[in-house]
C-alpha atoms as a PDB file:
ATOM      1  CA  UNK A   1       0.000   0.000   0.000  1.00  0.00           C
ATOM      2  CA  UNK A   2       1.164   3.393  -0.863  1.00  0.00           C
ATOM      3  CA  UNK A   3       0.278   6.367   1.196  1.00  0.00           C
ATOM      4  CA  UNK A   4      -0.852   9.592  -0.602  1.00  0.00           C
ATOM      5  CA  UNK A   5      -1.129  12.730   1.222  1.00  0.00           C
ATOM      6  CA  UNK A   6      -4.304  14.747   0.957  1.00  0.00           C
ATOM      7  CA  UNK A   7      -4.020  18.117  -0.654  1.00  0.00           C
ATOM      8  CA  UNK A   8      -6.325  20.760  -1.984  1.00  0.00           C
ATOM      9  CA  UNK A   9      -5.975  23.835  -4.392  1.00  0.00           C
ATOM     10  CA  UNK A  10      -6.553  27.902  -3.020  1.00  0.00           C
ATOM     11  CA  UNK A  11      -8.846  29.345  -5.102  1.00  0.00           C
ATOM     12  CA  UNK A  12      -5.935  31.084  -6.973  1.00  0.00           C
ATOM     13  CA  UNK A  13      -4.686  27.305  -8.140  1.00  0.00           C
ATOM     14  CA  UNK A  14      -1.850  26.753  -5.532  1.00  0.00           C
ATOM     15  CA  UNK A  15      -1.616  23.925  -3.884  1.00  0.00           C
ATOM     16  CA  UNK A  16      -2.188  23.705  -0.101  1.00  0.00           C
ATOM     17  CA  UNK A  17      -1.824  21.055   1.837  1.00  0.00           C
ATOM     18  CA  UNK A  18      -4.531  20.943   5.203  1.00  0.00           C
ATOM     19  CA  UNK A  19      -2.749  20.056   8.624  1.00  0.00           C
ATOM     20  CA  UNK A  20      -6.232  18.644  10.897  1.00  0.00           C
ATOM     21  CA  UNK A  21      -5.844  19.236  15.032  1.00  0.00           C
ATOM     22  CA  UNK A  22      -3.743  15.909  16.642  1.00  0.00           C
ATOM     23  CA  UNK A  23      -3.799  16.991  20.228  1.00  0.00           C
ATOM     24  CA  UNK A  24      -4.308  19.329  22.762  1.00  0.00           C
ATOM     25  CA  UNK A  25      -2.520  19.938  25.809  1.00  0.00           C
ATOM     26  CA  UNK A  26      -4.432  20.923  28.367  1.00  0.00           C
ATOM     27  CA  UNK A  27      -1.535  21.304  30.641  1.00  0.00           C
ATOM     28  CA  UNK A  28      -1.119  24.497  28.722  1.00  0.00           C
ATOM     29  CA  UNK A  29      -4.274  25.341  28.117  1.00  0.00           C
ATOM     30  CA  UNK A  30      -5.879  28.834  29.681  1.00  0.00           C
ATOM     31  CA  UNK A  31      -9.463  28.366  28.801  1.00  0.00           C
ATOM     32  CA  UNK A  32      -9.565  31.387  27.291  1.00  0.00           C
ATOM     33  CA  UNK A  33     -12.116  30.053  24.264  1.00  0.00           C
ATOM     34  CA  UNK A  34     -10.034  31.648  21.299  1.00  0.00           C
ATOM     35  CA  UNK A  35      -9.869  27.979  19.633  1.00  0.00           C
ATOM     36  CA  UNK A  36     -13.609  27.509  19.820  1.00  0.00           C
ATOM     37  CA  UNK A  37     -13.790  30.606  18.694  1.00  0.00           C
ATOM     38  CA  UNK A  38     -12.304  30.329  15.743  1.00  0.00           C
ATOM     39  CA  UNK A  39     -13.116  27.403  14.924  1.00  0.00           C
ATOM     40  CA  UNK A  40     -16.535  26.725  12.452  1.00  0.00           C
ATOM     41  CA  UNK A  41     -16.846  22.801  12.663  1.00  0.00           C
ATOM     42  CA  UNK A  42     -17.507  22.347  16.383  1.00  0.00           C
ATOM     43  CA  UNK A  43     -14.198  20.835  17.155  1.00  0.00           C
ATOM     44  CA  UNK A  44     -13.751  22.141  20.945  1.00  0.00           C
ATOM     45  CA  UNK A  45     -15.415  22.293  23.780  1.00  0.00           C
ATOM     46  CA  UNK A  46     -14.842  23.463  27.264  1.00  0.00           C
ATOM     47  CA  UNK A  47     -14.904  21.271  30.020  1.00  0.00           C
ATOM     48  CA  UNK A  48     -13.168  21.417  33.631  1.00  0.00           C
ATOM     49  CA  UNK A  49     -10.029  19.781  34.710  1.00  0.00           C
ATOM     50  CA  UNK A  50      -9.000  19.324  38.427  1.00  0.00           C
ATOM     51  CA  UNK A  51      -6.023  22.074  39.251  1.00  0.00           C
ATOM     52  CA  UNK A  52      -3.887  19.357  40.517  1.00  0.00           C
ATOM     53  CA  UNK A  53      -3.521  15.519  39.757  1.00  0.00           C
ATOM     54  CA  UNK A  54      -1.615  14.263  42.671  1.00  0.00           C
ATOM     55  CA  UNK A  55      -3.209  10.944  44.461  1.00  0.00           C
ATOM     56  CA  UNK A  56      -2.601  11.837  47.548  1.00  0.00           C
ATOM     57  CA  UNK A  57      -4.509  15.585  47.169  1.00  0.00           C
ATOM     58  CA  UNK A  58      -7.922  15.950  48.257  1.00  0.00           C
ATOM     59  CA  UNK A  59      -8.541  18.961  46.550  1.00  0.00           C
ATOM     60  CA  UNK A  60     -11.591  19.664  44.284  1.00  0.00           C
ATOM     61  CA  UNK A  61     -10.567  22.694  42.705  1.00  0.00           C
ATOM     62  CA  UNK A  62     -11.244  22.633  39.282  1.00  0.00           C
ATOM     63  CA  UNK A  63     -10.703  25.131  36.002  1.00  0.00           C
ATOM     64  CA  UNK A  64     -12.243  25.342  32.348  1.00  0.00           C
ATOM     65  CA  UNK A  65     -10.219  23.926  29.598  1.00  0.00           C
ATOM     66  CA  UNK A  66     -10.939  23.571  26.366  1.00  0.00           C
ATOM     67  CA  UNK A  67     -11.107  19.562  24.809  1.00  0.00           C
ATOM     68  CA  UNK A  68     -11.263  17.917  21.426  1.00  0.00           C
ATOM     69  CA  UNK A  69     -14.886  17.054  21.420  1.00  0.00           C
ATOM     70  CA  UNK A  70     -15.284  16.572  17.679  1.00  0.00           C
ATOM     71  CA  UNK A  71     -12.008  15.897  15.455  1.00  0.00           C
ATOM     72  CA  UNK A  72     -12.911  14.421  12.993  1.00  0.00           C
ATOM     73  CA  UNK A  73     -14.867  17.268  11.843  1.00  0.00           C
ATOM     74  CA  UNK A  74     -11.628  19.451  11.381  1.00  0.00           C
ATOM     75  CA  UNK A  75     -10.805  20.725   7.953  1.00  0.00           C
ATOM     76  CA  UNK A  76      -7.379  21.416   8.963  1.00  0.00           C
ATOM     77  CA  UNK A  77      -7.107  25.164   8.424  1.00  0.00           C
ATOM     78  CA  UNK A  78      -4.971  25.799  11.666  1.00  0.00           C
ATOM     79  CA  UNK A  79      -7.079  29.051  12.476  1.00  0.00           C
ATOM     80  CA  UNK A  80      -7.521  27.344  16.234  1.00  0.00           C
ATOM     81  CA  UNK A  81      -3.413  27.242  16.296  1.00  0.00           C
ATOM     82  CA  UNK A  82      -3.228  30.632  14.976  1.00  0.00           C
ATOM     83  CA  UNK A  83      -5.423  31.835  17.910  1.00  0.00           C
ATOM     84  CA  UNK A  84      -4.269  29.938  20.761  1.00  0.00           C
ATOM     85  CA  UNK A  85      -1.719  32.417  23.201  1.00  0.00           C
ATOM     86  CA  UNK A  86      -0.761  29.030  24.432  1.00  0.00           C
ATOM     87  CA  UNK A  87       0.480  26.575  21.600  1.00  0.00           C
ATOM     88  CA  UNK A  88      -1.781  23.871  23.093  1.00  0.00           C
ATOM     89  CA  UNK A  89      -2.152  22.460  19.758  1.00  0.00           C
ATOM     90  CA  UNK A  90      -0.757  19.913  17.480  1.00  0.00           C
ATOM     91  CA  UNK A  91      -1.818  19.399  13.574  1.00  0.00           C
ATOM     92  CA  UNK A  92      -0.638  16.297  11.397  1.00  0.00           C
ATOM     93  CA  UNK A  93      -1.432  16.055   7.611  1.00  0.00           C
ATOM     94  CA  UNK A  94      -3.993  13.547   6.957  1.00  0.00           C
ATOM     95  CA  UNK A  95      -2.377  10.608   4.588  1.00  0.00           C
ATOM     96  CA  UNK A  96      -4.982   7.975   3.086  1.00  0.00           C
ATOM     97  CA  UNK A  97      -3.585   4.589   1.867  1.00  0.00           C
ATOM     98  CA  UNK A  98      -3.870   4.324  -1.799  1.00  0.00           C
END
């Protein structure tokens, strides 16, 4: 099997090649909504993460993040990256087996 990557054209006739959302580190992430924002397909979606994830901690304290709730509705044009003060994302070309 050979593995051909996906690519598409700009209206103009160059060739572009989409890079779709891989990850999200929510580590990094502020909540700040800039991703979800941005983003037209529904990809994201805030949800809350507990401050600290030692065992032994019996805290509750929590804070918004923002999650992948949808990826495989990206189209992978990177506006979400382009937004994000943080970095918190990764994008991979999509390759299909030919």
């Amino acid at each position: 099997m050979i593995a051909t990557q996906v690519t598409g054209r700009t209206r103009g006739g160059t060739e572009w090649i989409p890079h779709y959302v891989a990850s999200l580190n929510q580590a990094r992430c502020i909540g700040c909504g800039r991703c979800f924002k941005s983003c037209s397909r529904q990809v994201f979606t805030l949800v809350e993460r507990q401050l600290n994830d030692d065992d032994d901690d019996d805290s509750e304290e929590t804070r918004k993040v923002m999650s992948l709730a949808n990826p495989e509705d990206c189209i992978g044009c990177q506006a979400c990256s382009k937004a994000c003060p943080k970095s918190c994302l990764t994008h991979e070309p999509l390759s299909l087996a030919g």
